[in-house]
N, C-alpha and C. Protein backbone atom coordinates (compact mmCIF):
# COMPACT_ATOMS: atom_id res chain seq x y z
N UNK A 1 123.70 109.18 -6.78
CA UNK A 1 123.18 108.29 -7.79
C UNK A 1 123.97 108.49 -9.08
N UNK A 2 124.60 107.37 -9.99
CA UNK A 2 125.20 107.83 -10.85
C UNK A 2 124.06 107.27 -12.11
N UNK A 3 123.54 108.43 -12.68
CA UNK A 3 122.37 108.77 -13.87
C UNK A 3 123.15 108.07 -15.00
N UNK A 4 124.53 107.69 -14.94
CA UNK A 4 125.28 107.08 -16.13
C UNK A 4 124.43 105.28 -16.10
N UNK A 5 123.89 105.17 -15.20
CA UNK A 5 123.47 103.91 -14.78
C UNK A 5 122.29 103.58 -14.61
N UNK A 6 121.80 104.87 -14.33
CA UNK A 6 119.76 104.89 -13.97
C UNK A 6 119.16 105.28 -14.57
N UNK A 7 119.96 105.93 -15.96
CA UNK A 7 119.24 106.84 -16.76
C UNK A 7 118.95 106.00 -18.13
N UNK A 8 117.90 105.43 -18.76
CA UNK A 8 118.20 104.84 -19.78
C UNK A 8 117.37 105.18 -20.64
N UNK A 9 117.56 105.07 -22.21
CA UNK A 9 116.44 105.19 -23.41
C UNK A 9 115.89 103.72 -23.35
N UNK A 10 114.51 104.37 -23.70
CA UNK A 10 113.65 102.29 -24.07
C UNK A 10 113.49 102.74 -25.09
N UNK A 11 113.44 101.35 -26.14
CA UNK A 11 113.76 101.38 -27.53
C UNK A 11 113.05 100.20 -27.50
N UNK A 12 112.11 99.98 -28.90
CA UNK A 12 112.18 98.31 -29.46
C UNK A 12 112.73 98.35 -30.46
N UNK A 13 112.18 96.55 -30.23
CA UNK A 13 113.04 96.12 -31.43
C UNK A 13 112.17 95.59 -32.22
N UNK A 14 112.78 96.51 -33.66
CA UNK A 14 112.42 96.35 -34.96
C UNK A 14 111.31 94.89 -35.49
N UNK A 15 112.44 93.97 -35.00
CA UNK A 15 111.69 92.93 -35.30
C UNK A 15 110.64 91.94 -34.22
N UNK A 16 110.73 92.02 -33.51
CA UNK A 16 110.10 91.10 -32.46
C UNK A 16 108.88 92.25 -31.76
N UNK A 17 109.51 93.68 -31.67
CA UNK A 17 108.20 95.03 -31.11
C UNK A 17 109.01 94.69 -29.30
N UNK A 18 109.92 94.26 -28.65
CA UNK A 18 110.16 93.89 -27.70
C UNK A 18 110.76 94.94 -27.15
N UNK A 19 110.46 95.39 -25.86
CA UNK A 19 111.53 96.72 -25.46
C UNK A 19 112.39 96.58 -24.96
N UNK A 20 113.76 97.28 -25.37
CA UNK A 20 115.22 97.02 -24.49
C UNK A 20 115.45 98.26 -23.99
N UNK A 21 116.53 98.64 -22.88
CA UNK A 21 116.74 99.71 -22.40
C UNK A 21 118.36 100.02 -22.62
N UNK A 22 118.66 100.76 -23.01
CA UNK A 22 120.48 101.28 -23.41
C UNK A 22 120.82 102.46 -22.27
N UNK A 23 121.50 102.07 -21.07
CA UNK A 23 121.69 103.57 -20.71
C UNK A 23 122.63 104.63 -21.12
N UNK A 24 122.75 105.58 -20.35
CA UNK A 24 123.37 106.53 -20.63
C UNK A 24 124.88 106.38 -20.72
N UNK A 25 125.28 105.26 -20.22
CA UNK A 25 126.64 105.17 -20.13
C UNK A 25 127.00 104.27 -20.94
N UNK A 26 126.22 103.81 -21.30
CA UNK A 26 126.52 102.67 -22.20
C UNK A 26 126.37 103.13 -24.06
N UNK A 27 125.80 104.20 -23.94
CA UNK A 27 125.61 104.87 -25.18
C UNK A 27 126.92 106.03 -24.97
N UNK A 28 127.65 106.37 -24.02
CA UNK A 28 128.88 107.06 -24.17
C UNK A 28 130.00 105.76 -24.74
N UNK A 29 130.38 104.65 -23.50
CA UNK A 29 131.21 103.86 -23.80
C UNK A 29 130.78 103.43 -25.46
N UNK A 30 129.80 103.33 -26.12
CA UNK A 30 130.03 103.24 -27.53
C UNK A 30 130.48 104.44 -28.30
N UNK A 31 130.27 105.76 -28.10
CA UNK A 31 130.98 106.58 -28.44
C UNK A 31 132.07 106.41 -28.79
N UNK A 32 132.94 105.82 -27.17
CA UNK A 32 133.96 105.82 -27.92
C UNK A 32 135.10 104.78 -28.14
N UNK A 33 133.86 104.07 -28.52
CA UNK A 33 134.62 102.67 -29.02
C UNK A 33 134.19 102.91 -30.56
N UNK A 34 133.69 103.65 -31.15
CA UNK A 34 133.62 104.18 -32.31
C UNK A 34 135.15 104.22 -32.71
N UNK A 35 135.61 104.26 -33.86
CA UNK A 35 136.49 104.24 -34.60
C UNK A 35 137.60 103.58 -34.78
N UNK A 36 137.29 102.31 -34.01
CA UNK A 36 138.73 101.28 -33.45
C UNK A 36 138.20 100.05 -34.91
N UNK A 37 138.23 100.89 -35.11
CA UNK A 37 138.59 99.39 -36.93
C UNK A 37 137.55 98.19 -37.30
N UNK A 38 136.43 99.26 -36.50
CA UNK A 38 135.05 98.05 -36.59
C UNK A 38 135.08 97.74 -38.05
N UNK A 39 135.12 96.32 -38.31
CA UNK A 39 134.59 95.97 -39.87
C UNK A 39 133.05 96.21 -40.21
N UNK A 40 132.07 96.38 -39.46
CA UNK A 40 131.10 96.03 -39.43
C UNK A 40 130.58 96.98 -40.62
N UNK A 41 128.94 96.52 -41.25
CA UNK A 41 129.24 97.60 -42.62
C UNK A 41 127.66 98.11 -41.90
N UNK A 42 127.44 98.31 -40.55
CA UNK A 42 125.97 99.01 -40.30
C UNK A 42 125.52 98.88 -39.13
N UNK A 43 124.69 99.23 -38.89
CA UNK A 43 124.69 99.68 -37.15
C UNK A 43 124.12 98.06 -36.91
N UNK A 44 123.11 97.80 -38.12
CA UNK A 44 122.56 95.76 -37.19
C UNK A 44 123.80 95.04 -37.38
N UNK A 45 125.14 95.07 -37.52
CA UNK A 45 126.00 94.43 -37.26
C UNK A 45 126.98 94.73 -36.19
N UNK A 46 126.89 96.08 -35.78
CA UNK A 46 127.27 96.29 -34.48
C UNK A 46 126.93 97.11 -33.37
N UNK A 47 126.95 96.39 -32.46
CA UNK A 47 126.05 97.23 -31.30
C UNK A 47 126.15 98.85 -31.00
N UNK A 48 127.53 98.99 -30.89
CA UNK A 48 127.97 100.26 -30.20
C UNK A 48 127.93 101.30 -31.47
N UNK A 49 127.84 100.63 -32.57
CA UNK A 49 127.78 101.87 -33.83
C UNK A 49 126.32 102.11 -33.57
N UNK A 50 125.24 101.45 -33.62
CA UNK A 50 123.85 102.28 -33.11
C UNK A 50 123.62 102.78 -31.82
N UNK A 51 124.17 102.20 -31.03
CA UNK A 51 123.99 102.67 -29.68
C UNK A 51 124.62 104.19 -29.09
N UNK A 52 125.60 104.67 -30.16
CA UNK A 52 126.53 105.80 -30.04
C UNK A 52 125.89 106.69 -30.82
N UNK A 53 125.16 106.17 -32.08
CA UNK A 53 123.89 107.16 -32.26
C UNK A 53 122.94 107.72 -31.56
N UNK A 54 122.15 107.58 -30.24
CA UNK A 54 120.89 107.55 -30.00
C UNK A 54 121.24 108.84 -29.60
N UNK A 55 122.62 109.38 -28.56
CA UNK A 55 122.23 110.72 -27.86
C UNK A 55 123.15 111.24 -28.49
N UNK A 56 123.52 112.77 -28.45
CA UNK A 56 124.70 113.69 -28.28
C UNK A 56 125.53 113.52 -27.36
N UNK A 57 126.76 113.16 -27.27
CA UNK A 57 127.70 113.17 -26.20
C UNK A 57 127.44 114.33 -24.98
N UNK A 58 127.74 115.54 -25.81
CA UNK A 58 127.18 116.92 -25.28
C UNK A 58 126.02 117.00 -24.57
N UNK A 59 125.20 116.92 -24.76
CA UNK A 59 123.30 116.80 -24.39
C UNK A 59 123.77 115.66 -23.12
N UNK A 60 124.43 114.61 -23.04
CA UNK A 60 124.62 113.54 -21.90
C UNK A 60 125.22 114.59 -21.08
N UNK A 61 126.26 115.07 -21.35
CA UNK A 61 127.47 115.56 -20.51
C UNK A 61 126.63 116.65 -19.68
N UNK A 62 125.72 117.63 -20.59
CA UNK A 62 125.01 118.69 -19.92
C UNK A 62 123.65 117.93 -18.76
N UNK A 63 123.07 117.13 -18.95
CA UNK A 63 122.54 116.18 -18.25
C UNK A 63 123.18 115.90 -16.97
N UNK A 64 124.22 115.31 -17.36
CA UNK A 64 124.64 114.96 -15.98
C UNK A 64 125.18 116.14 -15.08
N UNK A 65 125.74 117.15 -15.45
CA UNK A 65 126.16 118.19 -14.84
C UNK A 65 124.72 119.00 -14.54
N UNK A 66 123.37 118.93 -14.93
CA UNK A 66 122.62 119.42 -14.03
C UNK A 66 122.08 118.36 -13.23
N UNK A 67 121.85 117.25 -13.39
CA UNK A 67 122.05 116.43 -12.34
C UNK A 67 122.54 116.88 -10.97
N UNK A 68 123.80 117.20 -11.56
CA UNK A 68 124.96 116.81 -10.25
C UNK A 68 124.33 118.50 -9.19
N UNK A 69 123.75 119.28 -10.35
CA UNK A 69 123.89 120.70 -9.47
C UNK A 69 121.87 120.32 -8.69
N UNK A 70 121.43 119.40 -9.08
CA UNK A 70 120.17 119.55 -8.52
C UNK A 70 120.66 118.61 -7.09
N UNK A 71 121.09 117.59 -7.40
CA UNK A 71 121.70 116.74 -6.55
C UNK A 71 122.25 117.40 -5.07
N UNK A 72 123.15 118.27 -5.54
CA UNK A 72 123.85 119.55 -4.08
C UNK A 72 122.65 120.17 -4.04
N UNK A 73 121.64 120.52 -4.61
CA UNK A 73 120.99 121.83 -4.13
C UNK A 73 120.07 120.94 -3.39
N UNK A 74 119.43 119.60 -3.60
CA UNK A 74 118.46 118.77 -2.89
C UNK A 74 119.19 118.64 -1.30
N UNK A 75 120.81 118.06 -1.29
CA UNK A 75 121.75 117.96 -0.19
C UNK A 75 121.80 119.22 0.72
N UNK A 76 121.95 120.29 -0.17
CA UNK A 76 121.52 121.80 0.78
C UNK A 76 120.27 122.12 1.62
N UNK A 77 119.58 121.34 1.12
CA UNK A 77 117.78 121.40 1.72
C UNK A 77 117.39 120.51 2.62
N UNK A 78 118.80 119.84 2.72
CA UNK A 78 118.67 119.01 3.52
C UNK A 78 117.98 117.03 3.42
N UNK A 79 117.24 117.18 1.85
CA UNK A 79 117.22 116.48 0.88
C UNK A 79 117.98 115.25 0.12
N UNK A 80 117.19 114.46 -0.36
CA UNK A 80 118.11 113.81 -1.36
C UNK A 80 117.11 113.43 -2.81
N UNK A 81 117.81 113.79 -4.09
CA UNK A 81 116.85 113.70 -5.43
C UNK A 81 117.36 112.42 -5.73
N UNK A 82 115.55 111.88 -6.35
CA UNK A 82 115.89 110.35 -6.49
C UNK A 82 114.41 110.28 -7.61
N UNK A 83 114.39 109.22 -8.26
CA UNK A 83 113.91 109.00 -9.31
C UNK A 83 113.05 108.13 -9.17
N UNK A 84 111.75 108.89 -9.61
CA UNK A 84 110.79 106.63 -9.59
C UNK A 84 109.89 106.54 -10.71
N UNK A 85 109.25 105.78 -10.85
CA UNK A 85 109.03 105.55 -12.12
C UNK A 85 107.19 106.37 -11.76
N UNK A 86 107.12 107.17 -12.75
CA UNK A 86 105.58 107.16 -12.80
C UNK A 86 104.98 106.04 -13.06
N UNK A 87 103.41 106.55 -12.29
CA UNK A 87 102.37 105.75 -12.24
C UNK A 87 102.12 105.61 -13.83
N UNK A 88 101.77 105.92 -15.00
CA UNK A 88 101.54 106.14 -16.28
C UNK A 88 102.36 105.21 -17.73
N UNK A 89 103.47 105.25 -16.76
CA UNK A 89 104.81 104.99 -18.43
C UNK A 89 104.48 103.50 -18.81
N UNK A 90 103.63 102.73 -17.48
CA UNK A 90 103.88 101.24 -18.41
C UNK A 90 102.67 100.93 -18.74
């Protein structure tokens, strides 16, 4: 499973109260599209300047690398780790 894809923050929005979801990979790829000559003067004018805020690059990177080690140890058990949504969150 790649968690760069399944893993997402829900967020609303400011104005409407509406929830959107940003994943994990999509909050890296703004990372690092950070510094390429955005004019923009604030994150409501461009996407990837707020969206590159929400996590630590680091904190993602450590994420996915225990991921990946629960992932083999589920495969060792003969297993596979997979994700569902609790009964509760909506």
């Amino acid at each position: 499973m790649d968690v760069l894809k399944s893993v997402a923050v829900e967020l609303p929005c400011n104005q409407c109260g509406q929830r959107y979801q940003v994943t994990l990979g999509q909050i890296l790829l703004s990372q690092d599209a950070l510094g390429h000559d955005c004019l923009a003067r604030g994150e409501t004018e461009c996407e990837p300047l707020f969206e590159a805020g929400l996590l630590n690059q680091e904190l993602i990177g450590a994420f996915v690398d225990a991921w990946k080690r629960l992932e083999a140890a589920a495969r060792a058990s003969g297993g596979a780790l997979r994700v569902q949504e609790a009964p509760n969150d909506r």
